[in-house]
N, C-alpha and C. Protein backbone atom coordinates (compact mmCIF):
# COMPACT_ATOMS: atom_id res chain seq x y z
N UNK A 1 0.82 -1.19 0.00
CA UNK A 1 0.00 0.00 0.00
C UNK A 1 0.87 1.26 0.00
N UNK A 2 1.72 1.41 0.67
CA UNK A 2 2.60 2.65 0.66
C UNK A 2 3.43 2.61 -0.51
N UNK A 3 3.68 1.73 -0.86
CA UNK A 3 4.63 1.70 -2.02
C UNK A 3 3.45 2.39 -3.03
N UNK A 4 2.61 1.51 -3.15
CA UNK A 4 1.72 2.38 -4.30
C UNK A 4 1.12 3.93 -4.21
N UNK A 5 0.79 4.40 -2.53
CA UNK A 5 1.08 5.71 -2.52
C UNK A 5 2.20 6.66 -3.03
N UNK A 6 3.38 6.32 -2.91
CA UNK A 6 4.44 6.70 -3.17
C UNK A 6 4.94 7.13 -4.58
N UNK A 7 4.31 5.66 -5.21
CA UNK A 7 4.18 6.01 -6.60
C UNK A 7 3.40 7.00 -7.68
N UNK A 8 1.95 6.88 -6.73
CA UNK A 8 1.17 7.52 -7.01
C UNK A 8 1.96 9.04 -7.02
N UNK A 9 2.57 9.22 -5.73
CA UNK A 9 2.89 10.84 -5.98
C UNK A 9 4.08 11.41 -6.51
N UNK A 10 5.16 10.04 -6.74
CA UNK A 10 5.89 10.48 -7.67
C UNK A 10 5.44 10.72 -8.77
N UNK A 11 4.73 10.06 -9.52
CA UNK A 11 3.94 10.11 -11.01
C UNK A 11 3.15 11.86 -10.94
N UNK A 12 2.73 12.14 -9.62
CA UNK A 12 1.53 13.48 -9.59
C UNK A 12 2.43 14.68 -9.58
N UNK A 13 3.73 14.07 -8.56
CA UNK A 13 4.87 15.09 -8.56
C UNK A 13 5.55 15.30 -10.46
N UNK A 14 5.67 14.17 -11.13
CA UNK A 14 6.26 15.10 -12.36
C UNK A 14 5.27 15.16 -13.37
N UNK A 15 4.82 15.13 -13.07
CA UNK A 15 3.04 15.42 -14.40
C UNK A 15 3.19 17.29 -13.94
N UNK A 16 3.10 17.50 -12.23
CA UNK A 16 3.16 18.78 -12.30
C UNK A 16 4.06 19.68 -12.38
N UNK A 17 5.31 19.16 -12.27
CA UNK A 17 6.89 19.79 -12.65
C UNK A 17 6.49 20.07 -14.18
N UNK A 18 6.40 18.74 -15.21
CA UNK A 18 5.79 18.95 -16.36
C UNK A 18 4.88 20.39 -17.02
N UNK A 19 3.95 20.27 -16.62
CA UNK A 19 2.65 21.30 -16.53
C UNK A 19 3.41 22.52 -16.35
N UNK A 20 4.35 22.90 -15.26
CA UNK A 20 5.14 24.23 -14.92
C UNK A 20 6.08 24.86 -15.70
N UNK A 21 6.59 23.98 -16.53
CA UNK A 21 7.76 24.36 -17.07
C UNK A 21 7.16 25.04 -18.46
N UNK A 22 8.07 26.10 -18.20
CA UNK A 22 7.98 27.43 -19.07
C UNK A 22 8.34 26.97 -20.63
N UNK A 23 7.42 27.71 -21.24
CA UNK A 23 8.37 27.55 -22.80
C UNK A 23 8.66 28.91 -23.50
N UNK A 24 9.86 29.10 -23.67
CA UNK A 24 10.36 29.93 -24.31
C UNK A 24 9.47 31.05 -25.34
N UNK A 25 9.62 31.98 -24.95
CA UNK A 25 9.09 32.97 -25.83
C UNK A 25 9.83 33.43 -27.04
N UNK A 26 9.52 33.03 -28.35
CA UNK A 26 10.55 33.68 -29.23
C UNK A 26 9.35 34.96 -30.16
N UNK A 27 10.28 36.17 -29.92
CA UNK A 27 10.07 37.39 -30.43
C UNK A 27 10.33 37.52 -32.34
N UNK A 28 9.58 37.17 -32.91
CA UNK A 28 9.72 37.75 -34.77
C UNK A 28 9.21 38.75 -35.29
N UNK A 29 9.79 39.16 -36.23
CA UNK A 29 8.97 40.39 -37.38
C UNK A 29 8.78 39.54 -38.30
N UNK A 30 9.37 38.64 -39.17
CA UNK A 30 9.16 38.32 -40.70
C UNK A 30 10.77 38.24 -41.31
N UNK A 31 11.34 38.86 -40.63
CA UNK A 31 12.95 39.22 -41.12
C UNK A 31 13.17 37.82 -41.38
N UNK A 32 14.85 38.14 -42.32
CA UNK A 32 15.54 36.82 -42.36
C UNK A 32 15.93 36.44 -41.30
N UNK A 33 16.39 37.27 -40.35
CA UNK A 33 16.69 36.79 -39.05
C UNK A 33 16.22 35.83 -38.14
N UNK A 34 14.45 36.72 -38.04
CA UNK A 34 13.70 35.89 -37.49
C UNK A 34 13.21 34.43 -37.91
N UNK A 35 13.69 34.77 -39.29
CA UNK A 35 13.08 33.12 -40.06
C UNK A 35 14.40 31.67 -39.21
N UNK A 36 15.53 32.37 -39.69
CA UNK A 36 16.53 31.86 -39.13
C UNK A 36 16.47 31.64 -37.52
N UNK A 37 15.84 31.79 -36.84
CA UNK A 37 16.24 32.00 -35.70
C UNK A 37 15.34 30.88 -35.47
N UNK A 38 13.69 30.58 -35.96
CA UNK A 38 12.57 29.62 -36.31
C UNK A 38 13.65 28.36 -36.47
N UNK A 39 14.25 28.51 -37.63
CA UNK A 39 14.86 27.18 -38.11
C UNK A 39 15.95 26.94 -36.87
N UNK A 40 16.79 27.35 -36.27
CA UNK A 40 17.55 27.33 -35.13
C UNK A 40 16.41 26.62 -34.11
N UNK A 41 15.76 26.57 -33.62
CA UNK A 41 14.67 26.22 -32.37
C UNK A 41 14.10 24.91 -32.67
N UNK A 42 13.66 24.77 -34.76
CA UNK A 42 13.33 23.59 -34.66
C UNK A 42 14.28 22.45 -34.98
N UNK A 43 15.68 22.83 -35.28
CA UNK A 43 16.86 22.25 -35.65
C UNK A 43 17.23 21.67 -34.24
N UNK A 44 16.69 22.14 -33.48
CA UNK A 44 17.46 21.76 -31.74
C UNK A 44 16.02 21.07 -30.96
N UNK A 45 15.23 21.22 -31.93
CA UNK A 45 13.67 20.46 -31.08
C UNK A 45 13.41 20.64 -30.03
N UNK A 46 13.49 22.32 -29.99
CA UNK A 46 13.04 22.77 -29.03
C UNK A 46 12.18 23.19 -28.66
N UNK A 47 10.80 23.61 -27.96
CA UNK A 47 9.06 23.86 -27.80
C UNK A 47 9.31 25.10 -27.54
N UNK A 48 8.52 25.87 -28.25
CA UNK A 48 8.58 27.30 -27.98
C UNK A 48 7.35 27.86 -28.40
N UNK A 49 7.08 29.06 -28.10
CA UNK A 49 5.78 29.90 -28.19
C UNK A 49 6.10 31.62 -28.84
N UNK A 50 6.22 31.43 -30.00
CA UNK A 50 6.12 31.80 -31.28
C UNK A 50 5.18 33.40 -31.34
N UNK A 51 5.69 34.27 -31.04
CA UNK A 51 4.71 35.66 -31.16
C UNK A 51 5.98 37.00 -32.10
N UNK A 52 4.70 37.23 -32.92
CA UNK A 52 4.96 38.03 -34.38
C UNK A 52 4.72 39.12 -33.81
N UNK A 53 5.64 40.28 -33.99
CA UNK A 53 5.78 41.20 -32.94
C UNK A 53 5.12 42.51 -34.23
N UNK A 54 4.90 41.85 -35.47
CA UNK A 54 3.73 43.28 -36.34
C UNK A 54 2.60 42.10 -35.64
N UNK A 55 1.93 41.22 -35.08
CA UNK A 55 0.65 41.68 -34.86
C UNK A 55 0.32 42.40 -33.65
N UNK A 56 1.31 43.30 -32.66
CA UNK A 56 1.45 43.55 -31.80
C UNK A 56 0.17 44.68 -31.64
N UNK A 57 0.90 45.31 -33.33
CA UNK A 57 -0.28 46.64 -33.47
C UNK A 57 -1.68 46.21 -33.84
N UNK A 58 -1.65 44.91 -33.89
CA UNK A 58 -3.86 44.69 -34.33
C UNK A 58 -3.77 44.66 -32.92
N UNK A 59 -3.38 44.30 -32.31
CA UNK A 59 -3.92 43.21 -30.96
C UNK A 59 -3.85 44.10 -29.99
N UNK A 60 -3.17 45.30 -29.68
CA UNK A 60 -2.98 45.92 -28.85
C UNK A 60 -3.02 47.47 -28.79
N UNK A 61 -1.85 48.11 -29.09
CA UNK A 61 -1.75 49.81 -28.75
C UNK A 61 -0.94 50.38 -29.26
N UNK A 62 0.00 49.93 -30.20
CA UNK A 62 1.35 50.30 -30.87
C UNK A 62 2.04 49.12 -30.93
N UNK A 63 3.08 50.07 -31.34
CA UNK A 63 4.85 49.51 -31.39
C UNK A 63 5.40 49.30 -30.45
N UNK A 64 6.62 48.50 -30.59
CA UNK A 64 7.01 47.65 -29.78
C UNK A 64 8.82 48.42 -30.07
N UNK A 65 9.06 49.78 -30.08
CA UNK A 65 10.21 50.42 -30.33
C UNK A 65 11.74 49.58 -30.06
N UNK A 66 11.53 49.32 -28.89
CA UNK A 66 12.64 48.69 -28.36
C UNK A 66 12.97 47.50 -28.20
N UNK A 67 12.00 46.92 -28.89
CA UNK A 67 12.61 45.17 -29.13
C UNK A 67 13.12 45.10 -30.11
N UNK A 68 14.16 44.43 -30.06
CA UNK A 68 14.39 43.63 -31.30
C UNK A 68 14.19 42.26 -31.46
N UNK A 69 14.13 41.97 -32.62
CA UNK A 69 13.14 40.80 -33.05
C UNK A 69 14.70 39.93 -34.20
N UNK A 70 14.30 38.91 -34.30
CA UNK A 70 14.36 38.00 -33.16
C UNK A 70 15.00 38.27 -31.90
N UNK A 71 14.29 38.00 -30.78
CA UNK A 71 14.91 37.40 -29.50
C UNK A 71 14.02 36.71 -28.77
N UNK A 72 14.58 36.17 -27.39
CA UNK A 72 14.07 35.21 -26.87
C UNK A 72 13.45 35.26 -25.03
N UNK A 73 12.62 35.58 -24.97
CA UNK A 73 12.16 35.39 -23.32
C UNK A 73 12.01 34.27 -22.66
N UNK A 74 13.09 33.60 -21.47
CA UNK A 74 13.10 32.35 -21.30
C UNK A 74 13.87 32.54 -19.72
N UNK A 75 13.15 31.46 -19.29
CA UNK A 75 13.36 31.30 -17.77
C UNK A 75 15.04 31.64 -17.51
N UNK A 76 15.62 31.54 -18.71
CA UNK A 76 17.36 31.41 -18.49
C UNK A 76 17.76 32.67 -18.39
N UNK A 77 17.26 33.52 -19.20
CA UNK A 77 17.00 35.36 -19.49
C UNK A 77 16.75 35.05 -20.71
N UNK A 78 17.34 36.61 -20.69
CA UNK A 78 16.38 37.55 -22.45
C UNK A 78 17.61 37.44 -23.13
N UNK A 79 17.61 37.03 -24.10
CA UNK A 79 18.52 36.97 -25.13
C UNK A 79 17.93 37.54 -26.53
N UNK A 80 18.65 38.77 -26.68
CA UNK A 80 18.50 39.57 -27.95
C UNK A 80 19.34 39.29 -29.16
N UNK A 81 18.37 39.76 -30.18
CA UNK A 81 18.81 39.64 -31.90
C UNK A 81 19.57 38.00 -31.92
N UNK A 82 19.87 37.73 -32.95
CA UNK A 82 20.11 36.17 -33.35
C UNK A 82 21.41 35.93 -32.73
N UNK A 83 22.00 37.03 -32.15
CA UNK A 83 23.40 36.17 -31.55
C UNK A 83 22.66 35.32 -30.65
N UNK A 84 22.00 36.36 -29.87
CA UNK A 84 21.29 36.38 -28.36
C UNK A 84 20.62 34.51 -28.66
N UNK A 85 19.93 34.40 -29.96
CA UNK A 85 19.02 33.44 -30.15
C UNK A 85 20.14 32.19 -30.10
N UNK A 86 21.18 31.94 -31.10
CA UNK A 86 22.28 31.23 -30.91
C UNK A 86 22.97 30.90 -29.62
N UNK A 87 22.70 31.83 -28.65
CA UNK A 87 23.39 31.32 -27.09
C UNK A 87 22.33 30.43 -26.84
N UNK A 88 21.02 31.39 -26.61
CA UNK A 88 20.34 30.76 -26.13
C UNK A 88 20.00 28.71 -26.74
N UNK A 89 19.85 28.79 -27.74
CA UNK A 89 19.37 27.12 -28.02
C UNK A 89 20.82 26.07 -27.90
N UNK A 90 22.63 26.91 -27.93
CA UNK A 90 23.62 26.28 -27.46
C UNK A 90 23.47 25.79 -25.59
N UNK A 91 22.35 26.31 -24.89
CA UNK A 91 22.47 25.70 -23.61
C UNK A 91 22.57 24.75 -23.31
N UNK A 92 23.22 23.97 -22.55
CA UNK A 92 22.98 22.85 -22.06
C UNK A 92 22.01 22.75 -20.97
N UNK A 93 20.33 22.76 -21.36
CA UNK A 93 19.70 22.36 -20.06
C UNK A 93 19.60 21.48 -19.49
N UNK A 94 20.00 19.76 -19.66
CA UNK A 94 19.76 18.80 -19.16
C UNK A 94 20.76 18.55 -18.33
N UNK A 95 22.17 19.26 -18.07
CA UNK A 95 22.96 19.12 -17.39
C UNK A 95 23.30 20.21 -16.43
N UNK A 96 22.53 21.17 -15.81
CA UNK A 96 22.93 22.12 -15.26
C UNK A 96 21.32 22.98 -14.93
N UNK A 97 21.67 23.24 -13.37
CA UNK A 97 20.56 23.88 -12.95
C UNK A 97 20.07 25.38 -13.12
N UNK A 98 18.97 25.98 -13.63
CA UNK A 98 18.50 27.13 -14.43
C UNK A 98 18.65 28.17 -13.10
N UNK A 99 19.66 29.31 -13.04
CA UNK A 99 19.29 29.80 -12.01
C UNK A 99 18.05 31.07 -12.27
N UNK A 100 17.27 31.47 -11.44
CA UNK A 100 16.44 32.27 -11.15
C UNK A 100 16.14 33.74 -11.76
N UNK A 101 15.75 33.92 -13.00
CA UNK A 101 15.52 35.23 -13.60
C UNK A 101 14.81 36.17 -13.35
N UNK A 102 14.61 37.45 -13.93
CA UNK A 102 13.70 38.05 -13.80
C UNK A 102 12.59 37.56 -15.09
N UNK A 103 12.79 36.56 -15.62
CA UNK A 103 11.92 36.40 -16.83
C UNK A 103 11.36 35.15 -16.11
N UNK A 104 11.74 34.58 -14.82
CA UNK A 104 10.77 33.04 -14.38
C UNK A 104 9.50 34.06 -13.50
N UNK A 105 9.06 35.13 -13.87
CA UNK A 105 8.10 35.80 -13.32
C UNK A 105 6.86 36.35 -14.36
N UNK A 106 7.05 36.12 -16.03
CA UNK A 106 6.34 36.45 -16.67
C UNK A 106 4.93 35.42 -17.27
């Protein structure tokens, strides 16, 4: 019986670690950059959440002056323009613990 409790909440414990974990925000216009930066993310099979920074102005209130596009919002930080994008998908996350951003708050 305890054993199968146990199990039970290991299994409940990573279903919800699962569920928590952030996915990367990647920032585009349309540029070559940004196209490149697309192919970089799915070259590394990585899950990400994909926002086009011209529909900023249907959806909202303006421009977006000070971003540049591509970049990336991710629990690791903000990594700007395609260098920024290139650090970011060279991480090693499976071997090293993510320390604490101001971006694990968005």
């Amino acid at each position: 019986m305890e054993k199968e409790i146990l199990r039970n909440l290991n299994f409940l414990s990573d279903q919800l670690t699962s569920m928590t974990k952030r996915k990367p925000v990647l920032l585009i216009d349309g540029s070559e950059k940004s196209k490149e930066a697309i192919e970089l993310f799915k070259s590394k099979g990585i899950e990400y959440v994909e926002y086009d920074m011209r529909k900023f102005l249907e959806s909202c209130c303006g421009d977006l002056p000070t971003t540049k596009a591509p970049s990336v919002f991710a629990l690791e930080g903000i990594f700007k323009d395609l260098e920024g994008v290139r650090e970011y998908v060279s991480l090693d996350r499976k071997n090293s613990s993510v320390p604490e951003s101001e971006s694990a708050y968005w």
